[in-house]
PDB file of N, CA and C in Angstrom:
ATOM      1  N   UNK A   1      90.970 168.327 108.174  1.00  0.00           N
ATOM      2  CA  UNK A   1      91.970 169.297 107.790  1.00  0.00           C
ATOM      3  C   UNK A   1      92.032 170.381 108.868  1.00  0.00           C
ATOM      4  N   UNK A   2      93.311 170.841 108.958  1.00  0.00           N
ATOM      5  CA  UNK A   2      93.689 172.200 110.225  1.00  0.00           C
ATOM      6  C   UNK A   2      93.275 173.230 109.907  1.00  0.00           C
ATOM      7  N   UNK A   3      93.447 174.128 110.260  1.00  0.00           N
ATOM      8  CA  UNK A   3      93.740 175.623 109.386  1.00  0.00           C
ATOM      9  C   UNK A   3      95.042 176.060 110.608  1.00  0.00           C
ATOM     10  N   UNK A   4      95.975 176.271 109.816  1.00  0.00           N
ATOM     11  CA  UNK A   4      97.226 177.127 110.819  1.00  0.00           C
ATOM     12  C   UNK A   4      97.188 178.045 110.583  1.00  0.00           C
ATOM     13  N   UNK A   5      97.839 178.912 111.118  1.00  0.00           N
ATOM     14  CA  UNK A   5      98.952 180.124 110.722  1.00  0.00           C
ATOM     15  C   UNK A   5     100.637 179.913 110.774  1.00  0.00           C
ATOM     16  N   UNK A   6     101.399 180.418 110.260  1.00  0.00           N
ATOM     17  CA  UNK A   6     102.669 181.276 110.502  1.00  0.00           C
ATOM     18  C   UNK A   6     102.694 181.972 111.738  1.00  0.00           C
ATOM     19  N   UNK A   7     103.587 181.449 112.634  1.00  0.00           N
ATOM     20  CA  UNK A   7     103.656 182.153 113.926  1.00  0.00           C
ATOM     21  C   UNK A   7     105.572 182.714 113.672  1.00  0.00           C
ATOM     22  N   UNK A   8     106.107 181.665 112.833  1.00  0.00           N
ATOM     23  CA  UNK A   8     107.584 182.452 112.747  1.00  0.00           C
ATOM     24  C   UNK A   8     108.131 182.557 112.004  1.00  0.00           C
ATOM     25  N   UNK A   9     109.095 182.630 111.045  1.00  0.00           N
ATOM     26  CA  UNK A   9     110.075 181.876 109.650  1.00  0.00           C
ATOM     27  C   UNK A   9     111.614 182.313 110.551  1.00  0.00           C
ATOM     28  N   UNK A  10     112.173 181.333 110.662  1.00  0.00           N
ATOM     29  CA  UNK A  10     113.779 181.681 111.118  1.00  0.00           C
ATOM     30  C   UNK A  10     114.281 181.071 110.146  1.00  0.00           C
ATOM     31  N   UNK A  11     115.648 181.859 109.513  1.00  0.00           N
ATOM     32  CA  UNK A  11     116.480 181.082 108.854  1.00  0.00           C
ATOM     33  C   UNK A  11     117.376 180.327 109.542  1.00  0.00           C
ATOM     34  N   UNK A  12     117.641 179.275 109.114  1.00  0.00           N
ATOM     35  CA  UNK A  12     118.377 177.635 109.672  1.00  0.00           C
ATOM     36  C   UNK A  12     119.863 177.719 108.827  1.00  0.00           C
ATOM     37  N   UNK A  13     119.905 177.868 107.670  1.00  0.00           N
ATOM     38  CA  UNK A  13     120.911 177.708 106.756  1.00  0.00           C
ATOM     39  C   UNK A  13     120.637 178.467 105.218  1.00  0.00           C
ATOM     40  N   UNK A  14     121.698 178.498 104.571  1.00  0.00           N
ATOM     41  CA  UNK A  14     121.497 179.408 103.312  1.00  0.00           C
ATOM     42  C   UNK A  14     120.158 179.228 102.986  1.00  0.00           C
ATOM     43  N   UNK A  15     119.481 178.138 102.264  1.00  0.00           N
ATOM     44  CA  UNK A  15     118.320 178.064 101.814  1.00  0.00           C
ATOM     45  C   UNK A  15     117.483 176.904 102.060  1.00  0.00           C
ATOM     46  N   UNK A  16     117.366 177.098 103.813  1.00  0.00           N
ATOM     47  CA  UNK A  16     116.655 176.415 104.558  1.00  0.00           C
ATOM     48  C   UNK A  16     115.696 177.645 105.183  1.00  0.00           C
ATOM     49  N   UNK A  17     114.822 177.508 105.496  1.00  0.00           N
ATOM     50  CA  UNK A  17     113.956 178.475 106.576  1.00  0.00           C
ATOM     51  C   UNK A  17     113.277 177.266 108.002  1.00  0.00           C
ATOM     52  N   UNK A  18     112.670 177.575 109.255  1.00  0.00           N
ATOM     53  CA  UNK A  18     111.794 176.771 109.622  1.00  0.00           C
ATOM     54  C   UNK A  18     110.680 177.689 109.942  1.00  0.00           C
ATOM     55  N   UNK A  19     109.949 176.708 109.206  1.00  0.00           N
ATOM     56  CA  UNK A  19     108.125 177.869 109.689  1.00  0.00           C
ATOM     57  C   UNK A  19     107.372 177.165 111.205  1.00  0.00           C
ATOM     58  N   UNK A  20     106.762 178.167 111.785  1.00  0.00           N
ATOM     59  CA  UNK A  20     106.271 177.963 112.914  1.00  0.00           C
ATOM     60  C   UNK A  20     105.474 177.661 112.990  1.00  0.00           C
ATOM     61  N   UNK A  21     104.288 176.895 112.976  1.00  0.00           N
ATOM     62  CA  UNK A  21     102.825 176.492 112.260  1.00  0.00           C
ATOM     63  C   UNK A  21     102.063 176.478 113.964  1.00  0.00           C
ATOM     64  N   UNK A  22     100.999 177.003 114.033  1.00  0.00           N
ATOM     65  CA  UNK A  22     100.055 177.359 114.914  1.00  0.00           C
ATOM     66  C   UNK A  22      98.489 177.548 114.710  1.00  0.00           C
ATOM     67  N   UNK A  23      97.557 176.814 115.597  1.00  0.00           N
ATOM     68  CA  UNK A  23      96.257 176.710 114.922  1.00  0.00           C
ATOM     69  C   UNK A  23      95.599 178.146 115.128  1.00  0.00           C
ATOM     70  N   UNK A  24      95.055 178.380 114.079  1.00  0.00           N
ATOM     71  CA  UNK A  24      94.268 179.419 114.148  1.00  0.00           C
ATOM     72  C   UNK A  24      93.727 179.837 115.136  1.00  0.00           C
ATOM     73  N   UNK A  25      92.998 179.340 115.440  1.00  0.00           N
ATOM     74  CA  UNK A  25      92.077 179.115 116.707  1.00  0.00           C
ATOM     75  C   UNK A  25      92.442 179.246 117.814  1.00  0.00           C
ATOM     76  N   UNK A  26      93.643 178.883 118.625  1.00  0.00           N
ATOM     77  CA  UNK A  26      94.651 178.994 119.875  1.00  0.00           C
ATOM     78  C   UNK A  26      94.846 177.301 119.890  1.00  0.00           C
ATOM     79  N   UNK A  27      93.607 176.540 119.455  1.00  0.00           N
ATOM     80  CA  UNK A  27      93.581 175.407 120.307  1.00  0.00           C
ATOM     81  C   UNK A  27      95.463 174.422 120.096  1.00  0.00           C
ATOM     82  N   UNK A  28      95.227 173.182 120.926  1.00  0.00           N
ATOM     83  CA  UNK A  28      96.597 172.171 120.776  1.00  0.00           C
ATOM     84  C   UNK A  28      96.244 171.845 119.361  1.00  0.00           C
ATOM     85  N   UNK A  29      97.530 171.344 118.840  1.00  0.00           N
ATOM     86  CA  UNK A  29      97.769 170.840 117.811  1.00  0.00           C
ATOM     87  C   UNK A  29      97.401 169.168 117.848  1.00  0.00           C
ATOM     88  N   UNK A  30      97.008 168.087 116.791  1.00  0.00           N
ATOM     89  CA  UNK A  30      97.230 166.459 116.801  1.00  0.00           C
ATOM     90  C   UNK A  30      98.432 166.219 116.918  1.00  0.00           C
ATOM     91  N   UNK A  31      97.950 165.200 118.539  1.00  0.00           N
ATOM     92  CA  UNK A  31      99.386 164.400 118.785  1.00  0.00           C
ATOM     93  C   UNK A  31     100.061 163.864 117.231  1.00  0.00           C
ATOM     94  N   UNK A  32     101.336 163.512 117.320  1.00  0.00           N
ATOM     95  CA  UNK A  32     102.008 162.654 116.515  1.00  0.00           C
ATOM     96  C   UNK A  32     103.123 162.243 116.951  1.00  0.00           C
ATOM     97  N   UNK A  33     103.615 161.181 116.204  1.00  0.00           N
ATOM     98  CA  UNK A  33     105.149 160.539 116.554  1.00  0.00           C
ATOM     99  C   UNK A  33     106.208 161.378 116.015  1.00  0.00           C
ATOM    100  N   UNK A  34     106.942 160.746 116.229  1.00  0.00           N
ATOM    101  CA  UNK A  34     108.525 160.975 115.805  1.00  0.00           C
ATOM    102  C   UNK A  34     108.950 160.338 114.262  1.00  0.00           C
ATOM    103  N   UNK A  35     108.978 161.444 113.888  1.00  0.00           N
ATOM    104  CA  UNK A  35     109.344 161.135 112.149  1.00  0.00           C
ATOM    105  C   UNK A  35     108.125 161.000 111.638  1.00  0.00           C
ATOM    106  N   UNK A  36     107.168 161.916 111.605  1.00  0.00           N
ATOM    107  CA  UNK A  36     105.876 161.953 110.940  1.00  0.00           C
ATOM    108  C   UNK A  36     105.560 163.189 110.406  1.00  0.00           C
ATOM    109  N   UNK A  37     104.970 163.463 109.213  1.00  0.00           N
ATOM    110  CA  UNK A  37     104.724 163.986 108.014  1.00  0.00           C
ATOM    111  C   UNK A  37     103.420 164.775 108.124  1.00  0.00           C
ATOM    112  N   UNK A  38     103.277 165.804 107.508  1.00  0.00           N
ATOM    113  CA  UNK A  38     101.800 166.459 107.593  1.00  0.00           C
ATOM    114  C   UNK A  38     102.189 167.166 106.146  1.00  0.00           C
ATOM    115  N   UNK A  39     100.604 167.422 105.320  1.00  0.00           N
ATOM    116  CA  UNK A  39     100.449 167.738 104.054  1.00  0.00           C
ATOM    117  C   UNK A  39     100.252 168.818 104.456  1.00  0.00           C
ATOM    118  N   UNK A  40     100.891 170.031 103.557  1.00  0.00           N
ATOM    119  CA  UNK A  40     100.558 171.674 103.324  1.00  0.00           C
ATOM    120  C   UNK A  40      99.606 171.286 102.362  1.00  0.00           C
ATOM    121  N   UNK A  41      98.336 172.411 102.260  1.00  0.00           N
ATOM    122  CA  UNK A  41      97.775 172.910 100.918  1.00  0.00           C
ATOM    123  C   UNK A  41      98.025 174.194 100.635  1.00  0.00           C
ATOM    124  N   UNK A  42      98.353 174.565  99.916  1.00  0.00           N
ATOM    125  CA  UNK A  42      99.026 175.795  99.399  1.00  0.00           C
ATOM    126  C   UNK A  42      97.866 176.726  98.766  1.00  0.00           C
ATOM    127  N   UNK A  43      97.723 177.929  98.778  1.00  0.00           N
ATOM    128  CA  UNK A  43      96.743 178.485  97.859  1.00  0.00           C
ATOM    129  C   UNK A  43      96.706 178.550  96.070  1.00  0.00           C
ATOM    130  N   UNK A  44      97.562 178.006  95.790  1.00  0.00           N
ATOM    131  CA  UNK A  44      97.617 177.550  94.657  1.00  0.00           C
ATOM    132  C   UNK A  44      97.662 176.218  93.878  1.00  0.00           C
ATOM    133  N   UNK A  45      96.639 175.659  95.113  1.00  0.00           N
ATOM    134  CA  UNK A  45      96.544 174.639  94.268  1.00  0.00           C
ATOM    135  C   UNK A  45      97.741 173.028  94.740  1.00  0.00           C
ATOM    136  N   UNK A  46      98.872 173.687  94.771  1.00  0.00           N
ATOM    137  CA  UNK A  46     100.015 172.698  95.500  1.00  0.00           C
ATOM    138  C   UNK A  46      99.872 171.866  96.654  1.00  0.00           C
ATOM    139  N   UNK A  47     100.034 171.176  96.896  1.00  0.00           N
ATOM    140  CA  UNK A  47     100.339 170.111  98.284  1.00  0.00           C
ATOM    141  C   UNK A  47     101.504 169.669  98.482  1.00  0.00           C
ATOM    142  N   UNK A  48     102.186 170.236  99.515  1.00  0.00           N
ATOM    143  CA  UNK A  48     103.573 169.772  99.913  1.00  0.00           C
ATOM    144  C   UNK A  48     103.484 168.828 101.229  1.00  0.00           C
ATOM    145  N   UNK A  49     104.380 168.172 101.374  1.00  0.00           N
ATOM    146  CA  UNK A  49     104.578 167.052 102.464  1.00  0.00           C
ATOM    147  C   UNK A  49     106.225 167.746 102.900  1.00  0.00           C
ATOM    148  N   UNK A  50     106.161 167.786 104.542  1.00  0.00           N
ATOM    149  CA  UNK A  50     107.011 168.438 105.076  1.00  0.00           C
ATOM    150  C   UNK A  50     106.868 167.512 106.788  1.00  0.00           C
ATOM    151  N   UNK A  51     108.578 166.941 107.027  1.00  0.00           N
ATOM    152  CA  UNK A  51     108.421 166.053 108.408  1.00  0.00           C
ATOM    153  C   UNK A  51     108.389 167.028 109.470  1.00  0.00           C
ATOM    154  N   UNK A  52     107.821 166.802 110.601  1.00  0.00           N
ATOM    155  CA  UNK A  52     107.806 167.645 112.254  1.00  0.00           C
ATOM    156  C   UNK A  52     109.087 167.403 112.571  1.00  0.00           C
ATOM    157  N   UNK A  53     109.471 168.565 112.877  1.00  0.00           N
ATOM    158  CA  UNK A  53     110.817 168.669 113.583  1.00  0.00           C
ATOM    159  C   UNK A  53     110.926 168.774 115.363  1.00  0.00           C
ATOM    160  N   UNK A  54     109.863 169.285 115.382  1.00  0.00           N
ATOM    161  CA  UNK A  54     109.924 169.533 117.012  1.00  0.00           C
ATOM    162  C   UNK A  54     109.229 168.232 117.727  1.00  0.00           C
ATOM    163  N   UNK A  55     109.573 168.126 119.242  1.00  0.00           N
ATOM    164  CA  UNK A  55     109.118 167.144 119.737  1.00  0.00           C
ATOM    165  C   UNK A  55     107.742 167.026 119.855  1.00  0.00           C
ATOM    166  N   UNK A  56     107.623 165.509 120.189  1.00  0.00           N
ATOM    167  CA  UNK A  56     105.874 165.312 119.924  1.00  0.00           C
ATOM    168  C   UNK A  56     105.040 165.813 121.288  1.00  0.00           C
ATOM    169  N   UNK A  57     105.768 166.203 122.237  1.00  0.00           N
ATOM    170  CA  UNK A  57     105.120 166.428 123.509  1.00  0.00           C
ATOM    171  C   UNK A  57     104.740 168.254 123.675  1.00  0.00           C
ATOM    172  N   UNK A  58     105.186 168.707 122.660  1.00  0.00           N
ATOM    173  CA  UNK A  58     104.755 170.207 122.026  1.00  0.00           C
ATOM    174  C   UNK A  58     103.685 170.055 121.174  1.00  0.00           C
ATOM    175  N   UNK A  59     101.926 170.459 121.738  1.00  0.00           N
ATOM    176  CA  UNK A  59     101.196 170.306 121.147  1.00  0.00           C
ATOM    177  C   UNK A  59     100.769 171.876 120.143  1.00  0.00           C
ATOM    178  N   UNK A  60     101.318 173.193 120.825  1.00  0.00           N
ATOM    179  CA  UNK A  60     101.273 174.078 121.002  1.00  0.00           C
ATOM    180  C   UNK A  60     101.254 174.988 119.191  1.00  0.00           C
ATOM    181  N   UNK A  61     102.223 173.702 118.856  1.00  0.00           N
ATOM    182  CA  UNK A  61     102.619 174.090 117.226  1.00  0.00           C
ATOM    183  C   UNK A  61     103.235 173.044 116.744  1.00  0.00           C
ATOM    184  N   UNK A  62     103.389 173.156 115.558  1.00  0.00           N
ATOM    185  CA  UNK A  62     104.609 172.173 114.656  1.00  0.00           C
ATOM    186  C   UNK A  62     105.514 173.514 114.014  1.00  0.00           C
ATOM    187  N   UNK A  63     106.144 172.663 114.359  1.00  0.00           N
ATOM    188  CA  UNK A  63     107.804 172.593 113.600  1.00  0.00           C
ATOM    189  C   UNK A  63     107.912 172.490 112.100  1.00  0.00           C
ATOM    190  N   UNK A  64     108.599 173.205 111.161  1.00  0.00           N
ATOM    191  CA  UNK A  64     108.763 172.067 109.677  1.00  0.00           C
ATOM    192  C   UNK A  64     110.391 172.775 109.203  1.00  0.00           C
ATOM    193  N   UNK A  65     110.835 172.185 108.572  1.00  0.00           N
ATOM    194  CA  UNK A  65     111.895 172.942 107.839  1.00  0.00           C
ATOM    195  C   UNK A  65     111.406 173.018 106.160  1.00  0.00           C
ATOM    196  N   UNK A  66     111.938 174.393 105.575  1.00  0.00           N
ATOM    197  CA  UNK A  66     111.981 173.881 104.207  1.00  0.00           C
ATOM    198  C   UNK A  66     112.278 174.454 103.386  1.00  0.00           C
ATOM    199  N   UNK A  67     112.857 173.515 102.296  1.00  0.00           N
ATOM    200  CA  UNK A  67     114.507 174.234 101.455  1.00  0.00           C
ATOM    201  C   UNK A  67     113.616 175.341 100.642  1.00  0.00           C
ATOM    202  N   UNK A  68     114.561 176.403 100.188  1.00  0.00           N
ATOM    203  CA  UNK A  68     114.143 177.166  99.426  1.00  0.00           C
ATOM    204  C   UNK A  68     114.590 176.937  98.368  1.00  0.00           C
ATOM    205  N   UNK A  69     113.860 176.593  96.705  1.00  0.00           N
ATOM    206  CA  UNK A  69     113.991 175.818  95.824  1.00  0.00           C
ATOM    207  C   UNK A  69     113.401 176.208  94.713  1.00  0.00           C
ATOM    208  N   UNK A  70     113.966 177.294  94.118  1.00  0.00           N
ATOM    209  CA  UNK A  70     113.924 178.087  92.812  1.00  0.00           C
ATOM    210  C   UNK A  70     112.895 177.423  92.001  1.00  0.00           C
ATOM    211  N   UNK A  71     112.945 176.431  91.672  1.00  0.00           N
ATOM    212  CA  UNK A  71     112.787 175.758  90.983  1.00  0.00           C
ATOM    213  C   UNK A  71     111.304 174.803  91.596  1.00  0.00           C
ATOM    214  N   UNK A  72     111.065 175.047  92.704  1.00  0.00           N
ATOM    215  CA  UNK A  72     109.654 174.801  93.016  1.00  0.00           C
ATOM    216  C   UNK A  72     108.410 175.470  93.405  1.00  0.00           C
TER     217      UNK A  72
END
């Protein structure tokens, strides 16, 4: 398991955001492909699954988008 941080939140669209995910630590991020998935753990308990948006040759951070959803 990682530990990140929040390095940004930009809004994308009405109730889209993309978060900037960055390792704690400074170090690179795990390679991955294109169209691949990484689990949030949430402090409550939750686990969300959210795809990398940014390219895989950016080890620096991940990418994620994700809807904002009243109701989750």
């Amino acid at each position: 398991m990682l530990t990140v941080q929040i390095k940004s939140i930009s809004r994308e669209a009405r109730d889209v955001v993309s978060l900037e995910l960055v390792a704690t630590d400074g170090s690179e991020l795990p390679q991955f492909e294109a169209g691949s998935h990484i689990d949030v753990y949430l402090p409550n308990g939750l686990i969300r699954q959210y795809s990398l948006c940014n390219p895989p040759n950016e080890r620096d951070r991940y990418l994620v988008g994700v809807l904002l959803d009243p109701n989750s």
